[in-house]
Protein backbone atom coordinates (compact mmCIF):
# COMPACT_ATOMS: atom_id res chain seq x y z
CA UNK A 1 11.05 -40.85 18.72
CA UNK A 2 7.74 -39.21 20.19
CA UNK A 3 9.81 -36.43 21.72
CA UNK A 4 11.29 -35.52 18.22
CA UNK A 5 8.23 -36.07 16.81
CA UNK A 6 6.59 -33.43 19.98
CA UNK A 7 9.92 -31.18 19.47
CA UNK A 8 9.55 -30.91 16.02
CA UNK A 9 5.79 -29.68 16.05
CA UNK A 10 6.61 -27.59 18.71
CA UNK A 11 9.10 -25.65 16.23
CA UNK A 12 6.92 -25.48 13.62
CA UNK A 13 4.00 -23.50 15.36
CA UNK A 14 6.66 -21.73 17.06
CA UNK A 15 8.00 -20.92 13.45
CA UNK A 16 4.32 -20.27 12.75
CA UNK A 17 3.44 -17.66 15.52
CA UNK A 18 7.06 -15.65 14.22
CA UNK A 19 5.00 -14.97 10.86
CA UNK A 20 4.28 -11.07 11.23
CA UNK A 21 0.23 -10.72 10.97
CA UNK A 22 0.27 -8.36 8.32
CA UNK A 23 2.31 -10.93 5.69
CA UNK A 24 0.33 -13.88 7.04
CA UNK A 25 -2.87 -11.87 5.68
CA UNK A 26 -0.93 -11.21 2.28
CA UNK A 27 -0.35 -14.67 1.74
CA UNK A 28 -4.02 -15.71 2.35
CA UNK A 29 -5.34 -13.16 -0.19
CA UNK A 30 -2.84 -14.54 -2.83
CA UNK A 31 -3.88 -17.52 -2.14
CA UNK A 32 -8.02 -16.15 -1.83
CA UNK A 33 -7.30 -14.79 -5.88
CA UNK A 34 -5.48 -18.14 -6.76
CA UNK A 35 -9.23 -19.86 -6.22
CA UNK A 36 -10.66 -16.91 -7.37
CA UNK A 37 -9.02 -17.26 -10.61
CA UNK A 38 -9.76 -21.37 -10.83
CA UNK A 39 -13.81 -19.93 -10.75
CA UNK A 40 -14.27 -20.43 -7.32
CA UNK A 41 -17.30 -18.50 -5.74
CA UNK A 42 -17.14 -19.14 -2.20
CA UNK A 43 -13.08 -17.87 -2.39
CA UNK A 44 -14.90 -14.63 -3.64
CA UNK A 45 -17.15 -14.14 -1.05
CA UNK A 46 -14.52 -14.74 1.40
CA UNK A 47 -12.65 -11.56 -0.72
CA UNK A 48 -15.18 -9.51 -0.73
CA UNK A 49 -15.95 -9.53 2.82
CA UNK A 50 -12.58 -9.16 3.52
CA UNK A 51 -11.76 -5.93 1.18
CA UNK A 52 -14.71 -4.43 -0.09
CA UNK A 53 -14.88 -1.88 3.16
CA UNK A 54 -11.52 -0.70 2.11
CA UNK A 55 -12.30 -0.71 -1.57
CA UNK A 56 -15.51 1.54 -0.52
CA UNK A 57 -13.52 4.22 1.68
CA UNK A 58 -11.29 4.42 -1.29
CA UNK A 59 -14.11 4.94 -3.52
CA UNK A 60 -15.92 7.06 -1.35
CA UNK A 61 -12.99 9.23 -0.71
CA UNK A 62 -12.50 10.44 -4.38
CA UNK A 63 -16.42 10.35 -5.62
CA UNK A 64 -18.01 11.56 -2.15
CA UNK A 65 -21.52 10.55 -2.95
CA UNK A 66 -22.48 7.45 -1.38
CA UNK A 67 -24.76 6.29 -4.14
CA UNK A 68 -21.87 6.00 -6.92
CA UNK A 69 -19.33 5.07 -4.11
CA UNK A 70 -21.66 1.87 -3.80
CA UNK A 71 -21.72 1.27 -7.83
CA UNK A 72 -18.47 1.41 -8.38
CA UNK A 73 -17.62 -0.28 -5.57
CA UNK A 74 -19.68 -3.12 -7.17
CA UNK A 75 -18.26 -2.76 -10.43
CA UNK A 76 -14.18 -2.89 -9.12
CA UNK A 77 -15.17 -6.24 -7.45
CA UNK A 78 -16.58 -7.59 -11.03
CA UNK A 79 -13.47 -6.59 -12.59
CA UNK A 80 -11.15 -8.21 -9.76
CA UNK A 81 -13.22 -11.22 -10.71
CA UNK A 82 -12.73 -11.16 -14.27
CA UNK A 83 -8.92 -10.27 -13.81
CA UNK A 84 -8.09 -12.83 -10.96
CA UNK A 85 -6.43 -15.11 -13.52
CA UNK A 86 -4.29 -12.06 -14.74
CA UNK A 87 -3.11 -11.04 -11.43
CA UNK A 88 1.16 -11.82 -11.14
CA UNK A 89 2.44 -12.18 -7.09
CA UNK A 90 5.58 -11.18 -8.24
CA UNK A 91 4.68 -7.54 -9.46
CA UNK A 92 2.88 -6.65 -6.13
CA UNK A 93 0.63 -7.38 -3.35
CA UNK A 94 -2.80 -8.51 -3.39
CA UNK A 95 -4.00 -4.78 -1.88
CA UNK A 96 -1.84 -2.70 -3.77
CA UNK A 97 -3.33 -5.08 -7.00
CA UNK A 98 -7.21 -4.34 -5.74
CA UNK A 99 -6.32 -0.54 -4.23
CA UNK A 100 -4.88 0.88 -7.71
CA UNK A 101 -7.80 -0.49 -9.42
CA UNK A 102 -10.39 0.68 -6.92
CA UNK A 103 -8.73 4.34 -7.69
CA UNK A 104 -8.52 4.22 -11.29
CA UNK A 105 -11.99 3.20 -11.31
CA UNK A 106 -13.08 6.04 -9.13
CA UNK A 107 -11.53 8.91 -11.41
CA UNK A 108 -12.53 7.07 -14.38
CA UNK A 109 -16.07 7.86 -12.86
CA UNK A 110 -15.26 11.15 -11.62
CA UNK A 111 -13.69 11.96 -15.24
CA UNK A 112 -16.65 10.47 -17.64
CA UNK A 113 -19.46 12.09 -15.32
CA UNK A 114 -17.75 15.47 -16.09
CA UNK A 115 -17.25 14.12 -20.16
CA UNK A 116 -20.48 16.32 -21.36
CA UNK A 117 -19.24 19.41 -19.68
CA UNK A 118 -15.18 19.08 -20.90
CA UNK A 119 -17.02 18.53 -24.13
CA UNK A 120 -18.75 21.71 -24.04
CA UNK A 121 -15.77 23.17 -22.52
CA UNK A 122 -13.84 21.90 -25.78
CA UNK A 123 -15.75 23.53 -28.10
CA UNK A 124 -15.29 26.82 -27.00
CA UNK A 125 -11.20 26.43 -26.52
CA UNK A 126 -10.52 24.85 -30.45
CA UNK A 127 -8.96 27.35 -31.75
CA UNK A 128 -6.69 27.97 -28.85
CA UNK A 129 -3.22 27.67 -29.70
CA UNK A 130 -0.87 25.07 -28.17
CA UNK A 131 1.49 25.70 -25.33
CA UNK A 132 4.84 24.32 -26.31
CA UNK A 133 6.24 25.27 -22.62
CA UNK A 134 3.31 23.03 -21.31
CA UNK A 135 3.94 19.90 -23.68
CA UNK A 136 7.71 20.25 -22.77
CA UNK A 137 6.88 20.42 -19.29
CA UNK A 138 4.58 17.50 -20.00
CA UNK A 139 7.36 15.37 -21.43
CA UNK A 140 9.64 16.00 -18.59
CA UNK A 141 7.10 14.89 -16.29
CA UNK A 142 6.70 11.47 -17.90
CA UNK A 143 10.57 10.98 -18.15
CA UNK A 144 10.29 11.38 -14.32
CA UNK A 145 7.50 8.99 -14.10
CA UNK A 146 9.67 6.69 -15.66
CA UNK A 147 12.22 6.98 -13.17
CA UNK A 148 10.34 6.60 -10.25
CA UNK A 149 8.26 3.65 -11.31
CA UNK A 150 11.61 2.01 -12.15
CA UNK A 151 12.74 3.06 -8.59
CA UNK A 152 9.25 1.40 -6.96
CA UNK A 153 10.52 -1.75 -8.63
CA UNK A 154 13.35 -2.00 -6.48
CA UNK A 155 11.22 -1.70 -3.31
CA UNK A 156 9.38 -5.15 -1.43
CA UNK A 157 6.33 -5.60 -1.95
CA UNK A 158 5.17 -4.42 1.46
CA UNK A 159 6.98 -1.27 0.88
CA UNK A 160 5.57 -0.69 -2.31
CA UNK A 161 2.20 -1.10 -0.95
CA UNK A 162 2.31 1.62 1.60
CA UNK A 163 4.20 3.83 -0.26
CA UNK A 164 1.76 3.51 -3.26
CA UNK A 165 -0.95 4.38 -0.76
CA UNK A 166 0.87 7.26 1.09
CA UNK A 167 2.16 9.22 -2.04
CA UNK A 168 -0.03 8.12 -4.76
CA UNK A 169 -3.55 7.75 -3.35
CA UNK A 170 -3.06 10.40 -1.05
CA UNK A 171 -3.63 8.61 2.25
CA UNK A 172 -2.58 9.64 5.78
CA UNK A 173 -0.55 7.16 7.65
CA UNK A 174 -3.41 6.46 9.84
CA UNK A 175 -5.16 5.56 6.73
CA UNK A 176 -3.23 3.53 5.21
CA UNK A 177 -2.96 1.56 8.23
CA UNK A 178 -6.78 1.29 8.29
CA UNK A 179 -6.80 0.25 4.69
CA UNK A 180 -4.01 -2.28 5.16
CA UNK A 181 -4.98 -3.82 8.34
CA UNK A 182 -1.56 -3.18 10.03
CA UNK A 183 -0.28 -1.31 12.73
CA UNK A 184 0.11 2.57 12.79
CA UNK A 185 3.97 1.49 13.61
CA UNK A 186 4.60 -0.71 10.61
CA UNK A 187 3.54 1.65 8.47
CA UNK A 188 5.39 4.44 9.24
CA UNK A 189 8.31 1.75 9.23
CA UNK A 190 7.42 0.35 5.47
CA UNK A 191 6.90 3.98 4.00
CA UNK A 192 10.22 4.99 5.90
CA UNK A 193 12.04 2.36 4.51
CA UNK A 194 10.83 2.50 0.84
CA UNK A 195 11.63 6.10 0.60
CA UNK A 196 14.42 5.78 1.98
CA UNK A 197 14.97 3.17 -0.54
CA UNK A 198 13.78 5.36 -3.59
CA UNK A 199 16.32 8.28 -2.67
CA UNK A 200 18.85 6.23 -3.02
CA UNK A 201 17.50 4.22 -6.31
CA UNK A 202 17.14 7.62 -8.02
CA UNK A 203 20.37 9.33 -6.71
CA UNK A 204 18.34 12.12 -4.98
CA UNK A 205 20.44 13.93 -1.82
CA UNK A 206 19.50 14.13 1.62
């Protein structure tokens, strides 16, 4: 009985150990925002150690001035609070989650401290007619948006996550392994795979 009872443990941290790092990680931040969302503080702290350098170089990437990088930074981590409860497992990881709003964030900085000068700019290009080329091209480009977030469904969520990173934030490989704490190798592998993966969801030839 005590040798099932030894051979039985024995498979389950064997079991354990086979769990790759970088999904092991994933599951403790979903489970980090799941306390986050119940109100709990310390769960927080334990996030924000654990993300806000990456949510900082991704700041600090598209606003360049350390100053505002810090701000922001501050004020992504009071919305991930607030949105905690709102955040669904099944529509992506926990980075991908806190990485698209760390970006939106930055640009929404980078696009209201420019308001007063677009606003200038606007008053001197009223009377400028519209270019019906550029609101057909315009359309087209949001059909094709369409698409390809329809394709990114298809992908896992790993995949998603690096190929989110790679093609839509703009990162390097190298970078994106930084940000996702993974190896160089297993992100080339995910990105690979999930483009690989897209061709094929939106009938695009090799």
């Amino acid at each position: 009985m005590l040798d099932a009872v030894a051979s039985e443990e024995t498979s389950t941290e064997a079991r354990a150990q086979q769990i790759p790092a970088g999904d092991s990680a994933a599951v403790e931040l979903q489970q980090l925002v799941a306390r986050i969302a119940s109100g709990d503080q310390l769960a927080f702290g334990d996030f924000y150690d654990r993300l806000a350098p990456r949510v900082f170089a991704i700041v600090r990437r598209v606003l360049v001035d350390p100053s505002q990088s810090e701000e922001v930074t501050q004020e992504i981590f009071v919305e991930l609070w607030q949105s905690a409860p709102r955040y669904a497992p099944n529509k992506g990881g926990v980075t991908t989650w806190v990485m698209t709003i760390a970006h939106r964030r930055a640009v929404d900085r980078v696009r209201a401290s420019q308001a007063s000068r677009d606003r200038d700019l606007r008053v001197g290009i009223r009377d400028h007619t519209i270019d019906y080329d550029s609101v057909s091209e315009t359309a087209e480009l949001r059909l094709e948006n369409q698409r390809v977030k329809k394709a990114l469904a298809k992908l896992t969520d790993l995949q998603k996550e690096a190929v989110t990173l790679a093609y839509y934030g703009g990162y390097s490989h190298s970078e994106v392994s930084e940000l996702l704490g993974v190896p160089l190798g297993t992100v080339k592998t995910r990105i690979r795979d999930g483009m690989i993966r897209l061709r094929d969801e939106m009938g695009v030839a090799s």
